[in-house]
Protein backbone atom coordinates (compact mmCIF):
# COMPACT_ATOMS: atom_id res chain seq x y z
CA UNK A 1 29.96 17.88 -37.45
CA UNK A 2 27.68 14.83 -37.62
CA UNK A 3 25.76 13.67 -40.94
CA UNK A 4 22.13 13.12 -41.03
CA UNK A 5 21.59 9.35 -41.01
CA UNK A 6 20.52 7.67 -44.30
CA UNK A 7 17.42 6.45 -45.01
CA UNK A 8 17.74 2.66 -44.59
CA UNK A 9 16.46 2.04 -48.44
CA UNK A 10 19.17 3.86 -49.46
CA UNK A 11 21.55 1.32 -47.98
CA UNK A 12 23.05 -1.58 -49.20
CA UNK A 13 21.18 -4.39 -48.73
CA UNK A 14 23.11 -6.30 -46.01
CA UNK A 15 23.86 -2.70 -43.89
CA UNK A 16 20.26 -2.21 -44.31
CA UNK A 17 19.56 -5.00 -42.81
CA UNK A 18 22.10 -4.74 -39.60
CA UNK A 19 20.44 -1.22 -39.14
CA UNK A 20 16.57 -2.61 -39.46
CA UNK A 21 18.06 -4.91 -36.80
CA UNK A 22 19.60 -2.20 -34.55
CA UNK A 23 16.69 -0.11 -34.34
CA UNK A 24 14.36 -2.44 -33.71
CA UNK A 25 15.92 -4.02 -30.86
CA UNK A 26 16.53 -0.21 -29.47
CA UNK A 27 12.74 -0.03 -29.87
CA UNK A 28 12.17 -3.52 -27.96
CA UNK A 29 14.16 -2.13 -25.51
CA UNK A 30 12.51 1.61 -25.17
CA UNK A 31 9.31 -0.36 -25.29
CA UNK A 32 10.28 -2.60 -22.44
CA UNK A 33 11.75 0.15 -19.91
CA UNK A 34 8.45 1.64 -20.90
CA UNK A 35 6.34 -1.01 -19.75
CA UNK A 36 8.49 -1.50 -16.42
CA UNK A 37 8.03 1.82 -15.55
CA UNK A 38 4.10 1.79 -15.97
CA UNK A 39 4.17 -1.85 -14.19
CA UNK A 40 5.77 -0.25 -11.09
CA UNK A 41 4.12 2.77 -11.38
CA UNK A 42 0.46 0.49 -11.11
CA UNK A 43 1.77 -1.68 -8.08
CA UNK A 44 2.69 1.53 -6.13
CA UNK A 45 3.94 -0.45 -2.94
CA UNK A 46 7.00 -0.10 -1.39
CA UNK A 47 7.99 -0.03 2.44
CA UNK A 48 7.53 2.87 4.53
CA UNK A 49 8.34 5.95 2.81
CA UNK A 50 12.06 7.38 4.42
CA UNK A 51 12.30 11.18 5.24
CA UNK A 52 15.98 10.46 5.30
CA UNK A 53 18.21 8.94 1.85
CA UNK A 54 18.48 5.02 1.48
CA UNK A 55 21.08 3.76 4.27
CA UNK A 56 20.89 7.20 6.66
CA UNK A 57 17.12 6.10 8.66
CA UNK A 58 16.49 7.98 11.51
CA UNK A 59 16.57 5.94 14.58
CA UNK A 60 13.64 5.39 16.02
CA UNK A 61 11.67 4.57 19.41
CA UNK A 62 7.86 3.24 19.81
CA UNK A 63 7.05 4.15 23.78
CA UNK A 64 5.91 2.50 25.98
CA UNK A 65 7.52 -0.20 25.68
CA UNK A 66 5.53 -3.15 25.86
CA UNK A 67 1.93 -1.32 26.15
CA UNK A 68 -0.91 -2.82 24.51
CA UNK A 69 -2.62 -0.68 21.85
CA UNK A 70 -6.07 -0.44 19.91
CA UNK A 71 -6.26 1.57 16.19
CA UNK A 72 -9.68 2.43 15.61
CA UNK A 73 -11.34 4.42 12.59
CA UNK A 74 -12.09 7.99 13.05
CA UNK A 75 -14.86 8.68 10.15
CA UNK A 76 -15.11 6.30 7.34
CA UNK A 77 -12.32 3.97 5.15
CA UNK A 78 -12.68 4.39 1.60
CA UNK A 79 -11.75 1.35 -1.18
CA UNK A 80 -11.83 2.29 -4.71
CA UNK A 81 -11.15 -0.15 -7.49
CA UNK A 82 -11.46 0.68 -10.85
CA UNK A 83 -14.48 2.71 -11.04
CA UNK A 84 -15.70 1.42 -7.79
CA UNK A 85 -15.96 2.44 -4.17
CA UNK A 86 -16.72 0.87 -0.99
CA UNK A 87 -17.06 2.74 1.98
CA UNK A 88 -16.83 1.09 5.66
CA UNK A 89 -17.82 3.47 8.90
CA UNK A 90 -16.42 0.91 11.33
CA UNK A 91 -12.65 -0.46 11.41
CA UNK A 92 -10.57 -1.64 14.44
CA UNK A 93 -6.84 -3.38 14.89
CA UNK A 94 -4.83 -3.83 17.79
CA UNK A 95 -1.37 -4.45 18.83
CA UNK A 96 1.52 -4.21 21.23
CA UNK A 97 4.55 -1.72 21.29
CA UNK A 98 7.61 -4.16 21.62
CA UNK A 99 8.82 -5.08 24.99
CA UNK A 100 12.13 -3.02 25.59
CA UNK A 101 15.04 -2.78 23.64
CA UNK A 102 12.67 -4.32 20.43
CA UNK A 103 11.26 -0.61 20.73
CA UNK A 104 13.87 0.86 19.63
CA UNK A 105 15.68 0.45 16.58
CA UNK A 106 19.29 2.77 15.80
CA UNK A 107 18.41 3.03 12.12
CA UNK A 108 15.50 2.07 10.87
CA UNK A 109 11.63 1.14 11.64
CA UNK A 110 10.32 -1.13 14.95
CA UNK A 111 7.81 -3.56 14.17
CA UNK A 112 5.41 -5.13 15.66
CA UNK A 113 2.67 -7.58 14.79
CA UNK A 114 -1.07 -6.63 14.67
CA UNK A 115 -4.30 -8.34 14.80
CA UNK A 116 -6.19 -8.28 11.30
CA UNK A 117 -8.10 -4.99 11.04
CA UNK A 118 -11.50 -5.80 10.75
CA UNK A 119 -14.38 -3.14 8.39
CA UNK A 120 -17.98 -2.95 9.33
CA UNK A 121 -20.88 -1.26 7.93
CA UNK A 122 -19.31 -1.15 4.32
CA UNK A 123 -21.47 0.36 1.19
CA UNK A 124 -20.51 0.65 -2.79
CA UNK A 125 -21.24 3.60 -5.17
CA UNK A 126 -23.36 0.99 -7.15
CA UNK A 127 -26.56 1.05 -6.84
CA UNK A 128 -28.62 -2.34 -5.40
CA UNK A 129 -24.67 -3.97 -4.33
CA UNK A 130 -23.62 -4.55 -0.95
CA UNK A 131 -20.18 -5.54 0.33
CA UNK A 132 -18.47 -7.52 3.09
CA UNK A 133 -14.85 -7.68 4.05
CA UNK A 134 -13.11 -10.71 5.54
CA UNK A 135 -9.49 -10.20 7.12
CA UNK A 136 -7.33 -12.72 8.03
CA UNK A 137 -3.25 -13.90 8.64
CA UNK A 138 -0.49 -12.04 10.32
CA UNK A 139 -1.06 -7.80 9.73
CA UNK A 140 1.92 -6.19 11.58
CA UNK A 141 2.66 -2.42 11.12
CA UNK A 142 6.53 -0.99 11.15
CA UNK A 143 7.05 2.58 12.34
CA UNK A 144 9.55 4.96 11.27
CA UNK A 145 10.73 8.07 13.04
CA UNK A 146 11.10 11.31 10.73
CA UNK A 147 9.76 14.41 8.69
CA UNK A 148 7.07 13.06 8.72
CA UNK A 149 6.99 10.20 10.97
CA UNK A 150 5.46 7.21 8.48
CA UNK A 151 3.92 4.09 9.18
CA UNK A 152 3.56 0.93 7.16
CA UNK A 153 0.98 -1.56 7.49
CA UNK A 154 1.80 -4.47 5.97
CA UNK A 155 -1.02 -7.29 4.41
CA UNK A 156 -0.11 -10.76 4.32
CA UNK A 157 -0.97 -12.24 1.13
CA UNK A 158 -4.79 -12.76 0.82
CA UNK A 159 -5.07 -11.15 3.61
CA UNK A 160 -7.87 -8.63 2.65
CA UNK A 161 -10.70 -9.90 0.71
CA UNK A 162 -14.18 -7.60 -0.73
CA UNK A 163 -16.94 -9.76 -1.63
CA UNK A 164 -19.73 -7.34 -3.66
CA UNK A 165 -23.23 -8.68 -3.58
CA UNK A 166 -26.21 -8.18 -5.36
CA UNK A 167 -26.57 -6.67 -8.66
CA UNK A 168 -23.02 -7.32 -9.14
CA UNK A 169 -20.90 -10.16 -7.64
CA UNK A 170 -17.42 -9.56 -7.56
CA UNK A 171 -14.13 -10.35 -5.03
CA UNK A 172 -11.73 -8.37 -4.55
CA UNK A 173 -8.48 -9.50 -3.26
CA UNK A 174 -5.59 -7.65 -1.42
CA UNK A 175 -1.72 -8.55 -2.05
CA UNK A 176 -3.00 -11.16 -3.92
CA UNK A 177 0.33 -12.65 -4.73
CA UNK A 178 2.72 -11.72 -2.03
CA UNK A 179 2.47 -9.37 1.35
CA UNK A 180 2.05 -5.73 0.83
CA UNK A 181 2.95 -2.92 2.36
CA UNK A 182 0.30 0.47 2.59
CA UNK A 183 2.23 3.43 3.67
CA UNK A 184 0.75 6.49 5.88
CA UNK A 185 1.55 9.06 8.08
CA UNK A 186 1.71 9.22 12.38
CA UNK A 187 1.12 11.70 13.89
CA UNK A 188 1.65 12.47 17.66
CA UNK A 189 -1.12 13.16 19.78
CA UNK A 190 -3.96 12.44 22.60
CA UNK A 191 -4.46 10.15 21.00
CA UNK A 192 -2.04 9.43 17.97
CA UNK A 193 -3.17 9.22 14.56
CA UNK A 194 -2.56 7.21 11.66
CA UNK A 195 -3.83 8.52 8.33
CA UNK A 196 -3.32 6.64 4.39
CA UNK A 197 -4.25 9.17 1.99
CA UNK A 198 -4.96 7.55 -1.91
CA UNK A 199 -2.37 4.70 -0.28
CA UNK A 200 -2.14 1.87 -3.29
CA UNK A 201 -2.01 -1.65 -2.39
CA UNK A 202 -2.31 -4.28 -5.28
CA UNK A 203 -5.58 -5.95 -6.01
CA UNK A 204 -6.85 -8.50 -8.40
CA UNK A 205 -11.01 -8.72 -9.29
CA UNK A 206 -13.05 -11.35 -10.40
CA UNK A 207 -16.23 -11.36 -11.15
CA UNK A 208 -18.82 -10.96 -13.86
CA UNK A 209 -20.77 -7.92 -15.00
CA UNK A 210 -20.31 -4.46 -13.29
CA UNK A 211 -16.69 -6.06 -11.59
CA UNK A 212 -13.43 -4.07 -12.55
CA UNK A 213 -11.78 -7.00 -13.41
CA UNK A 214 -9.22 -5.22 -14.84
CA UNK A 215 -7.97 -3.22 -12.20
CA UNK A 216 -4.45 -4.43 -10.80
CA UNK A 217 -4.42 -1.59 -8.06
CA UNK A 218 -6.52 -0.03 -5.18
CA UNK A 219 -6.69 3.20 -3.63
CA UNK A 220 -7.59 3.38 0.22
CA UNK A 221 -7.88 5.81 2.58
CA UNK A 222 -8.47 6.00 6.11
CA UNK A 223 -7.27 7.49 9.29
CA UNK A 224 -7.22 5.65 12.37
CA UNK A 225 -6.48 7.18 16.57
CA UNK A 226 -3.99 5.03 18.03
CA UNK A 227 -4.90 4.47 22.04
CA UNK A 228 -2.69 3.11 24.65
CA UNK A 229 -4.88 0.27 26.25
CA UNK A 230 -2.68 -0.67 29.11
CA UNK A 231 -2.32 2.64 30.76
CA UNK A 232 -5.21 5.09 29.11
CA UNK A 233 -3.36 8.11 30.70
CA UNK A 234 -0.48 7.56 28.38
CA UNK A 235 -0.20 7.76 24.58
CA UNK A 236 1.69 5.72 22.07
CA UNK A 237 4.46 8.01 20.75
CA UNK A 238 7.37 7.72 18.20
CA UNK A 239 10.28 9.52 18.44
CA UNK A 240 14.14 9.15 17.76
């Protein structure tokens, strides 16, 4: 049987004091595993989400080999930040499927680099602002086979900026300290597809009035059909 604790003015003074001591640096710690959790829980990037336990990856193959491939937007891409969205109709990236045996990889994802994915005819939910995006640096996108089959696309650091004009003036800047991966979904097809649905990448915002300068994190979606350029009878596929 265990006794209810005493109240700590009921102590001596020099036990009181070790046990002010103790629970306060169980609260400092409480406190801080609380604030790591939230930290992680705002950055919400990792690399491509695994159907498969850490260490057991499905093996995986990109075909064909070597083919040449465009990604290009299939409806709109959505950016929201804070309490703001901006909303681009046009988006395009290309790439190459590595050259055999880079396509295939025994356990784990094949990469390959990409061009930066450019956005066109962009729009915020403010009224009187207008927005441009400006891509730049080494994009690459690393495909793993699964249930489902997922897709990373990583951003190099500064990679991605959003300027906002108008009414408000604000930037916008992707993986502003380090690269970033954005995880999605493929999906087989003629042509494939690959979709990010509320994908987080981090963000930071400066800017003056109207600017959600205190949003850390973005939310984009998109979906994008994958065509094989080099042959357009044939379809960029990934299986094990």
């Amino acid at each position: 049987m265990t006794h209810a604790q005493e109240p700590i003015s009921a102590l001596p003074p020099a036990r009181a004091s070790r046990t002010f001591r103790t629970s306060r640096r169980r609260a400092l710690v409480v406190a801080g595993a609380g604030i790591a959790a939230a930290v992680g829980l705002a950055a919400g990037v990792t690399g491509p989400a695994m159907a498969q336990p850490a260490g057991t990856a499905a093996a995986t193959t990109v075909t064909p080999a070597g083919h040449a491939f465009t990604a290009t937007l299939s409806g709109k891409a959505t950016f929201t930040a804070g309490s703001v969205t901006v909303t681009c109709t046009t988006s395009t990236s290309s790439g190459q499927v590595p050259a055999t045996p880079g396509n295939h990889n025994d356990a784990g994802a094949v990469s390959s680099s990409t061009t930066p994915a450019t956005y066109g005819s962009c729009t915020t939910s403010m009224p009187g602002v207008s927005a441009t995006v400006t891509t730049t640096g080494a994009w690459g996108v690393a495909m793993q086979n699964g249930t489902p089959v997922t897709a990373g696309l990583t951003i190099p650091s500064g990679g991605f900026v959003l300027r906002t004009s108008g009414l408000a003036s604000c930037t916008v800047t992707a993986a502003p300290t380090t690269a970033a991966t954005v995880n999605g979904t493929w999906t087989n097809g003629a042509p494939s597809t690959l979709a990010f649905s509320n994908a987080s990448v981090p963000v930071k915002v400066v800017g003056g009035f109207g600017c959600p300068t205190s949003a850390t994190s973005s939310t984009f979606n998109a979906t994008y059909q994958v065509r094989d350029t080099t042959d357009s009878a044939s379809q960029i596929t990934v299986t094990g």
